[in-house]
PDB file of N, CA and C in Angstrom:
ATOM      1  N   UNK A   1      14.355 -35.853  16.595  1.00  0.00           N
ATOM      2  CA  UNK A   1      12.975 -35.441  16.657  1.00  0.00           C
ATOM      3  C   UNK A   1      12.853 -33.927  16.528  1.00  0.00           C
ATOM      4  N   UNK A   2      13.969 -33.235  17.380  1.00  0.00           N
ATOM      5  CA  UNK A   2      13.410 -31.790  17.343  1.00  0.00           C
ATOM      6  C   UNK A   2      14.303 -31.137  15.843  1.00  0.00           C
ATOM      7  N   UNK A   3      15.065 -31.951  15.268  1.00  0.00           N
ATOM      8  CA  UNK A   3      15.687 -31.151  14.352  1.00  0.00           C
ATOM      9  C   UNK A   3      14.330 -31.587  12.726  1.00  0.00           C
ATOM     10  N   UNK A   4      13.615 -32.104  13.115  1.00  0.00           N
ATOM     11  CA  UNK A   4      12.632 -32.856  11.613  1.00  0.00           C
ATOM     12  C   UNK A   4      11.515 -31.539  12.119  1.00  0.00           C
ATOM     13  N   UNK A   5      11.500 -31.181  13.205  1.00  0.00           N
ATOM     14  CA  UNK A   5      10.458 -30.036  13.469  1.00  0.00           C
ATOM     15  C   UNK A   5      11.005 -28.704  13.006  1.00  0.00           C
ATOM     16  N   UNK A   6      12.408 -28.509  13.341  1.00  0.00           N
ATOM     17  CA  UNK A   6      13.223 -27.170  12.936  1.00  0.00           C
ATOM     18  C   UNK A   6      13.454 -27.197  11.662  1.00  0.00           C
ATOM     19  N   UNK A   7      13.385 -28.324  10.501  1.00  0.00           N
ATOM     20  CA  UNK A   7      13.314 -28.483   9.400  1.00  0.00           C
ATOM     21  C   UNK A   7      12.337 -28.066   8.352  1.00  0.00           C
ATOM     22  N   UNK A   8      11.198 -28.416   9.318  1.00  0.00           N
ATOM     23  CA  UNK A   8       9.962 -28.357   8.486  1.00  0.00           C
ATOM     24  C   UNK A   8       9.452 -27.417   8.728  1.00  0.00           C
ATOM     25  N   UNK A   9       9.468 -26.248   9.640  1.00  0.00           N
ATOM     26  CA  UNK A   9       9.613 -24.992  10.107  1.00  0.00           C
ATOM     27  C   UNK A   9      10.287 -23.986   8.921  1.00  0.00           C
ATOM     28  N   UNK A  10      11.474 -24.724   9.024  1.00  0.00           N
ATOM     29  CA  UNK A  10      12.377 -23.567   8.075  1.00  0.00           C
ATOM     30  C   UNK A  10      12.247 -23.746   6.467  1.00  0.00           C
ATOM     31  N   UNK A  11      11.592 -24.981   5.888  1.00  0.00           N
ATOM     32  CA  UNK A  11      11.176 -25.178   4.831  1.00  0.00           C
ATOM     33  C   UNK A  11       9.901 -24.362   4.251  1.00  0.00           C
ATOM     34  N   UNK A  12       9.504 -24.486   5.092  1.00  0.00           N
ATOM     35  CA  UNK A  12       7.841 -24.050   5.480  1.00  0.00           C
ATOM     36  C   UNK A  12       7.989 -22.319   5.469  1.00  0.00           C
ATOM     37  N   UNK A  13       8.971 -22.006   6.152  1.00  0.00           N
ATOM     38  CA  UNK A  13       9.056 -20.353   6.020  1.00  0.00           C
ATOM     39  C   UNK A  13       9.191 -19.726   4.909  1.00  0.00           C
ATOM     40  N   UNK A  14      10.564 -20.700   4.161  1.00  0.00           N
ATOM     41  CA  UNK A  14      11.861 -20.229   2.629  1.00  0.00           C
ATOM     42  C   UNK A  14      10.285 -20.510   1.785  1.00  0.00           C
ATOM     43  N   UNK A  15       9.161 -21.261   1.738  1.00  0.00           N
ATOM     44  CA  UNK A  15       8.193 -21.693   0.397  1.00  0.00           C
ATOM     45  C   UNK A  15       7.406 -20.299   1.348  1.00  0.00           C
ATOM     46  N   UNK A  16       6.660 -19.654   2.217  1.00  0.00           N
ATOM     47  CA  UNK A  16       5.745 -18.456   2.117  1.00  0.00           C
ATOM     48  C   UNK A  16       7.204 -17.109   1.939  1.00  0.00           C
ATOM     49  N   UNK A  17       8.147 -17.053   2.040  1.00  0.00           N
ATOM     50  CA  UNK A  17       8.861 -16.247   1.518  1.00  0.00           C
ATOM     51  C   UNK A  17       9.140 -15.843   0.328  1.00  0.00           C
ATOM     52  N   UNK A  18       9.052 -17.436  -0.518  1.00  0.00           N
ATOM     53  CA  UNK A  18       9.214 -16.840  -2.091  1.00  0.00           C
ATOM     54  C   UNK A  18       8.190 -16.348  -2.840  1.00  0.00           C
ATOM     55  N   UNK A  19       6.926 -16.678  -2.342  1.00  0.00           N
ATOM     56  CA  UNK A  19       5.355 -16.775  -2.636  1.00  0.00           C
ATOM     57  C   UNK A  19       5.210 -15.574  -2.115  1.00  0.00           C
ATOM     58  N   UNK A  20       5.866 -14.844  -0.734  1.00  0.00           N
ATOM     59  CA  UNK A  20       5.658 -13.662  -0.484  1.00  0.00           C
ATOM     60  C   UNK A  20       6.654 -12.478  -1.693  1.00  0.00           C
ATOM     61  N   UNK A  21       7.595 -13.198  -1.915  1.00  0.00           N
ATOM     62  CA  UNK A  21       8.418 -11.938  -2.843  1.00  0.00           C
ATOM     63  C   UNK A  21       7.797 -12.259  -4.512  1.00  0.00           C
ATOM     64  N   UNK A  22       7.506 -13.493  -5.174  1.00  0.00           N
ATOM     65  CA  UNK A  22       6.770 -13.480  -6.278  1.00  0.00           C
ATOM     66  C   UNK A  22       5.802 -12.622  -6.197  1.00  0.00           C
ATOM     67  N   UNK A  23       4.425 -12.526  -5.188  1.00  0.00           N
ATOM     68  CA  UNK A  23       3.975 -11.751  -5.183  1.00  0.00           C
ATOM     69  C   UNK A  23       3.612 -10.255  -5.319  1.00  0.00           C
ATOM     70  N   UNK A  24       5.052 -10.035  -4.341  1.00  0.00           N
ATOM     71  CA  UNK A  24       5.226  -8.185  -4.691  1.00  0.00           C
ATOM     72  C   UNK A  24       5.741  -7.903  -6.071  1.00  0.00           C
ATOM     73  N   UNK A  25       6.786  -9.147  -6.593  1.00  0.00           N
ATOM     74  CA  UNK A  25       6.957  -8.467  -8.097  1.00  0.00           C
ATOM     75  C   UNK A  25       5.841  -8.377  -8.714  1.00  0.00           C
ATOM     76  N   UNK A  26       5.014  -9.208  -8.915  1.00  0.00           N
ATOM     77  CA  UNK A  26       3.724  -9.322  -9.975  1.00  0.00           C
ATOM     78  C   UNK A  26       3.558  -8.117  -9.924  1.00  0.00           C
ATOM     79  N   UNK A  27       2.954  -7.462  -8.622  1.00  0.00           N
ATOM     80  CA  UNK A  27       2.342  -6.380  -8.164  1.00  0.00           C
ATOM     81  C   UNK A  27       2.925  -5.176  -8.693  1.00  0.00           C
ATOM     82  N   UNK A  28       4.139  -5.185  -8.457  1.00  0.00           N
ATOM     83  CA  UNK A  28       4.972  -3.874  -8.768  1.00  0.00           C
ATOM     84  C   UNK A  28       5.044  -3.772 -10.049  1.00  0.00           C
ATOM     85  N   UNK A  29       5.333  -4.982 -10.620  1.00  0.00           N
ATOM     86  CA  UNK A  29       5.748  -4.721 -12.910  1.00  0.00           C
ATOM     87  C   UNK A  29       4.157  -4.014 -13.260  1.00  0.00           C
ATOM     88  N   UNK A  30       2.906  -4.844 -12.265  1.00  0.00           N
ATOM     89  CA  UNK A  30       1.663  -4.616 -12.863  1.00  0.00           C
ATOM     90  C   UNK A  30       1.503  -3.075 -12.504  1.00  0.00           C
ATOM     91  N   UNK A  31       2.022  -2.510 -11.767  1.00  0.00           N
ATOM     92  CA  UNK A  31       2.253  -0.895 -11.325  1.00  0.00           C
ATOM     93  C   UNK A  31       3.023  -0.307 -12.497  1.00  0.00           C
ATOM     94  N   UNK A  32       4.125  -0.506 -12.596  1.00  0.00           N
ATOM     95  CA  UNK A  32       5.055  -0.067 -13.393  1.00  0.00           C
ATOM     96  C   UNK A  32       4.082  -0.114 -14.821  1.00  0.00           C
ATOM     97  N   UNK A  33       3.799  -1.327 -15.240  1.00  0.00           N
ATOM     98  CA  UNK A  33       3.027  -1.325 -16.827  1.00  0.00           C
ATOM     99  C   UNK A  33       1.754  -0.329 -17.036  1.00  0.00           C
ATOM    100  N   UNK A  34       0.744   0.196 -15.949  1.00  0.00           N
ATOM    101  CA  UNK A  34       0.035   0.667 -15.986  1.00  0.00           C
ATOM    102  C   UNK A  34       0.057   2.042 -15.900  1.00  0.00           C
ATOM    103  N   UNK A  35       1.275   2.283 -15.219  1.00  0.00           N
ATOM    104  CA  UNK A  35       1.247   4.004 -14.936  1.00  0.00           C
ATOM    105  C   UNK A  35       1.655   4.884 -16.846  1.00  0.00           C
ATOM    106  N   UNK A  36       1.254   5.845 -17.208  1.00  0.00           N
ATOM    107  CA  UNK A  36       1.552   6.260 -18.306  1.00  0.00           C
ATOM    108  C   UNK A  36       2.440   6.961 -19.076  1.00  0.00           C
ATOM    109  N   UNK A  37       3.780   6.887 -17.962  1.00  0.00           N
ATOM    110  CA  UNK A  37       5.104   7.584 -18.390  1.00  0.00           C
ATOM    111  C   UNK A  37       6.173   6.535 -17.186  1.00  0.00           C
ATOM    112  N   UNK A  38       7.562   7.211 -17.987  1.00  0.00           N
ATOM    113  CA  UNK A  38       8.518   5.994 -17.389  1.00  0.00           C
ATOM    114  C   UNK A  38       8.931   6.733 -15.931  1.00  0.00           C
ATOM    115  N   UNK A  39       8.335   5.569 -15.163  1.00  0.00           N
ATOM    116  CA  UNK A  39       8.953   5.742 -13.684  1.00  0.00           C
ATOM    117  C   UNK A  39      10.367   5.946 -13.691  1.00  0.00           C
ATOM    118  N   UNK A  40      11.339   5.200 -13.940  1.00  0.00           N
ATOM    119  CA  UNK A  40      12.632   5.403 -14.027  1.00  0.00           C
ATOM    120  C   UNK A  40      13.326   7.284 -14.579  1.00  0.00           C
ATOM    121  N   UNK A  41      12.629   7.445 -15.893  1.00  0.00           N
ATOM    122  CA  UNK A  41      12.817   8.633 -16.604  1.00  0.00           C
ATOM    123  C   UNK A  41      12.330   9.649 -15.443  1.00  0.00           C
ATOM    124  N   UNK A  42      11.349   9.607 -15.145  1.00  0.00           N
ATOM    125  CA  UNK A  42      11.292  10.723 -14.097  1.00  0.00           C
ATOM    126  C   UNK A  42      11.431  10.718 -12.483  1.00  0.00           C
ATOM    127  N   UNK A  43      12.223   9.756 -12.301  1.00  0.00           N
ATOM    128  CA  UNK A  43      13.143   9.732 -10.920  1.00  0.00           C
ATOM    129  C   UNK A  43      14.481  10.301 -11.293  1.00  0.00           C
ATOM    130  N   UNK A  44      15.275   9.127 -12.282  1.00  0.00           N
ATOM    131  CA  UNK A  44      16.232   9.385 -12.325  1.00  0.00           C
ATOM    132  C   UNK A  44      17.074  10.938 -12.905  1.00  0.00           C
ATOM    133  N   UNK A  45      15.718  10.928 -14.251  1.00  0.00           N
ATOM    134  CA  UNK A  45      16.353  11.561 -15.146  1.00  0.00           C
ATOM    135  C   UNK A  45      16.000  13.507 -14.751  1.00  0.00           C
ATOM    136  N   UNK A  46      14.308  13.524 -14.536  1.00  0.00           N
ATOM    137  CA  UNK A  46      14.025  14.540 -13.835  1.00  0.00           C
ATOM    138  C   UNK A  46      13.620  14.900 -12.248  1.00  0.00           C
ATOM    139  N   UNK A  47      14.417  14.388 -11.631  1.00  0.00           N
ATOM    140  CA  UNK A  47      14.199  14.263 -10.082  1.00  0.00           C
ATOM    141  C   UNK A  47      13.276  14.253  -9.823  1.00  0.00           C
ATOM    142  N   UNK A  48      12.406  13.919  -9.829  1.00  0.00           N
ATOM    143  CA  UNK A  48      10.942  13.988  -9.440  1.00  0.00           C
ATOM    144  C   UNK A  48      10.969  13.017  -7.869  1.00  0.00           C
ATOM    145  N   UNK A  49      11.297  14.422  -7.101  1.00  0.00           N
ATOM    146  CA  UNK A  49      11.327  13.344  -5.513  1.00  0.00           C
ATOM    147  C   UNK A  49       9.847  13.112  -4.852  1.00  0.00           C
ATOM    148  N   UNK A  50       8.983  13.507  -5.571  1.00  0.00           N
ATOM    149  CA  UNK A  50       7.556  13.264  -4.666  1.00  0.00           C
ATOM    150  C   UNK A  50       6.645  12.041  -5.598  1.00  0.00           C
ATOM    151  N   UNK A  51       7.564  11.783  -6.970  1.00  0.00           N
ATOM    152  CA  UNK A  51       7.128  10.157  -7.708  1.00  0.00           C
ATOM    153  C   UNK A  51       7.687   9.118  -6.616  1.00  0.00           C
ATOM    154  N   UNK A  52       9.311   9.782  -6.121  1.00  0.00           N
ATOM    155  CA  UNK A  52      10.083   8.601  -5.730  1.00  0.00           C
ATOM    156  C   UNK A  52       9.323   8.369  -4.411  1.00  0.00           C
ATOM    157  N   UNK A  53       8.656   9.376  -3.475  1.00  0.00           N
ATOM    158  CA  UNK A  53       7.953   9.372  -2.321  1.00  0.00           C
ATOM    159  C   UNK A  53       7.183   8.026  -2.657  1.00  0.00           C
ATOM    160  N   UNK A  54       5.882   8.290  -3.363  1.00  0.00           N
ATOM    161  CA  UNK A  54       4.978   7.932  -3.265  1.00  0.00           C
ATOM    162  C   UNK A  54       5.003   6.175  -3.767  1.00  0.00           C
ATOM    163  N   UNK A  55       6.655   6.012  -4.786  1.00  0.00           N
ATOM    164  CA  UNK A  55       6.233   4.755  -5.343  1.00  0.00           C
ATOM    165  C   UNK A  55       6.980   3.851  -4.239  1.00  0.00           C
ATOM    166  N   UNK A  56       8.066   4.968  -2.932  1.00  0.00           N
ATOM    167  CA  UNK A  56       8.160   3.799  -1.961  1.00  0.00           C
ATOM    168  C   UNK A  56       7.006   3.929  -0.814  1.00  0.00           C
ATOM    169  N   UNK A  57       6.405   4.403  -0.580  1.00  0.00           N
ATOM    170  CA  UNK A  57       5.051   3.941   0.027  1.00  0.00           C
ATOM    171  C   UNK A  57       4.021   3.042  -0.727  1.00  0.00           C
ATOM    172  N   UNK A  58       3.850   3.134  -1.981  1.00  0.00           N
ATOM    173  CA  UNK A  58       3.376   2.111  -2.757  1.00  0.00           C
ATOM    174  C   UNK A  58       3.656   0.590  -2.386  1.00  0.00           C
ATOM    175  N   UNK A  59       5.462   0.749  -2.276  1.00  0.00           N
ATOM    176  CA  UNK A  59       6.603  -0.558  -2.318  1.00  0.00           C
ATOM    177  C   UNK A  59       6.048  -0.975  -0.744  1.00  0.00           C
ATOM    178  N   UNK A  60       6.229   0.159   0.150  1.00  0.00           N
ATOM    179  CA  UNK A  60       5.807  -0.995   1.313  1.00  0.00           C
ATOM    180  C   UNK A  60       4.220  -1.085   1.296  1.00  0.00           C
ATOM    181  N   UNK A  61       3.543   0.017   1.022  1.00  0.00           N
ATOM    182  CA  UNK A  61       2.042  -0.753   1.073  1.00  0.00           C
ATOM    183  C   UNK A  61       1.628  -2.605   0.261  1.00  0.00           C
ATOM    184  N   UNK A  62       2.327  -2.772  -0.482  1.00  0.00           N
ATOM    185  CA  UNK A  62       1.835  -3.866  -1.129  1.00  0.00           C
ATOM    186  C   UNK A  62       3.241  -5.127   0.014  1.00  0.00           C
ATOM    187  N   UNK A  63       4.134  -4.555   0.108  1.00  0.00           N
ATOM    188  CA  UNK A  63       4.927  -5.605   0.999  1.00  0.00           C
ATOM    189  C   UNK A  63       4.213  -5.754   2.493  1.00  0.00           C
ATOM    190  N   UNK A  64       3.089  -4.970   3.096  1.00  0.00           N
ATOM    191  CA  UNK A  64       2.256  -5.151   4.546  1.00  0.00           C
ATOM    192  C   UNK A  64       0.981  -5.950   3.428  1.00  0.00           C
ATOM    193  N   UNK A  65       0.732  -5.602   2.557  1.00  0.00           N
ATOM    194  CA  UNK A  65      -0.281  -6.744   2.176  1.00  0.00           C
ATOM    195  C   UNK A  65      -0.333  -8.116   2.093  1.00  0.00           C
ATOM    196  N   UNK A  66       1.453  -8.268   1.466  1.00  0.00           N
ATOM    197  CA  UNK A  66       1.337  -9.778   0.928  1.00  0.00           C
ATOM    198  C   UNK A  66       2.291 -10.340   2.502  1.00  0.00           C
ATOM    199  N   UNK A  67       2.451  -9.419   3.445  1.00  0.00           N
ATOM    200  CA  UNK A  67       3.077 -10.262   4.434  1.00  0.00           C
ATOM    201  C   UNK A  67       2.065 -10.316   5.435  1.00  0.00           C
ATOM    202  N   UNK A  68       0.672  -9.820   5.301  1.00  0.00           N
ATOM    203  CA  UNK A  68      -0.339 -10.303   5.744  1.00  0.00           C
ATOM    204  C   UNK A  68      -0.799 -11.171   5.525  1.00  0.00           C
ATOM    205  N   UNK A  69      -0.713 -11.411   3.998  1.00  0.00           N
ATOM    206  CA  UNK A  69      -1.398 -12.230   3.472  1.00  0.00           C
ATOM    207  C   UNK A  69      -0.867 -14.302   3.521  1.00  0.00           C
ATOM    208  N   UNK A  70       0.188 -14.076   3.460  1.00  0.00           N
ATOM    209  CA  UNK A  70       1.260 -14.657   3.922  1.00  0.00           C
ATOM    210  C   UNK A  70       1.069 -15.434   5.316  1.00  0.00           C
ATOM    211  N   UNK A  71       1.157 -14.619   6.117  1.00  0.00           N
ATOM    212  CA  UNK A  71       1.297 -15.173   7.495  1.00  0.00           C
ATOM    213  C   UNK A  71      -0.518 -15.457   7.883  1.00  0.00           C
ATOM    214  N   UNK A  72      -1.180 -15.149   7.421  1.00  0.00           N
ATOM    215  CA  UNK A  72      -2.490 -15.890   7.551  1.00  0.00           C
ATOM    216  C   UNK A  72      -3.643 -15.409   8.444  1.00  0.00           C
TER     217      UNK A  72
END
């Protein structure tokens, strides 16, 4: 009895987990496609440490959205 509850629990978590990480990709490529020069080129290539700032506050702003969104 209690393992069909711990089952359906943990099934139930792994399906809003993937729905939570599909989500942030959409989000992020749709970031990436819209901005008008290559993110990569100017992290990697010209250090640009205040792009890299801002696109990981970006990264968790949209990961507190969809794990809001998520958990209900």
């Amino acid at each position: 009895m209690q393992f069909e509850n711990i089952a359906k629990t943990l099934v139930s978590a792994l399906a809003f987990s993937l729905v939570g990480i599909v989500l942030f990709a959409i989000a992020f490529v749709i970031i990436v496609k819209v901005s008008p020069f290559s993110m990569r080129k100017e992290i990697e290539e010209d250090q640009n440490t205040a792009l890299a700032i801002i696109i990981g506050s970006v990264i968790i702003g949209i990961s507190l959205i969809v794990a809001a969104a998520v958990h209900g």
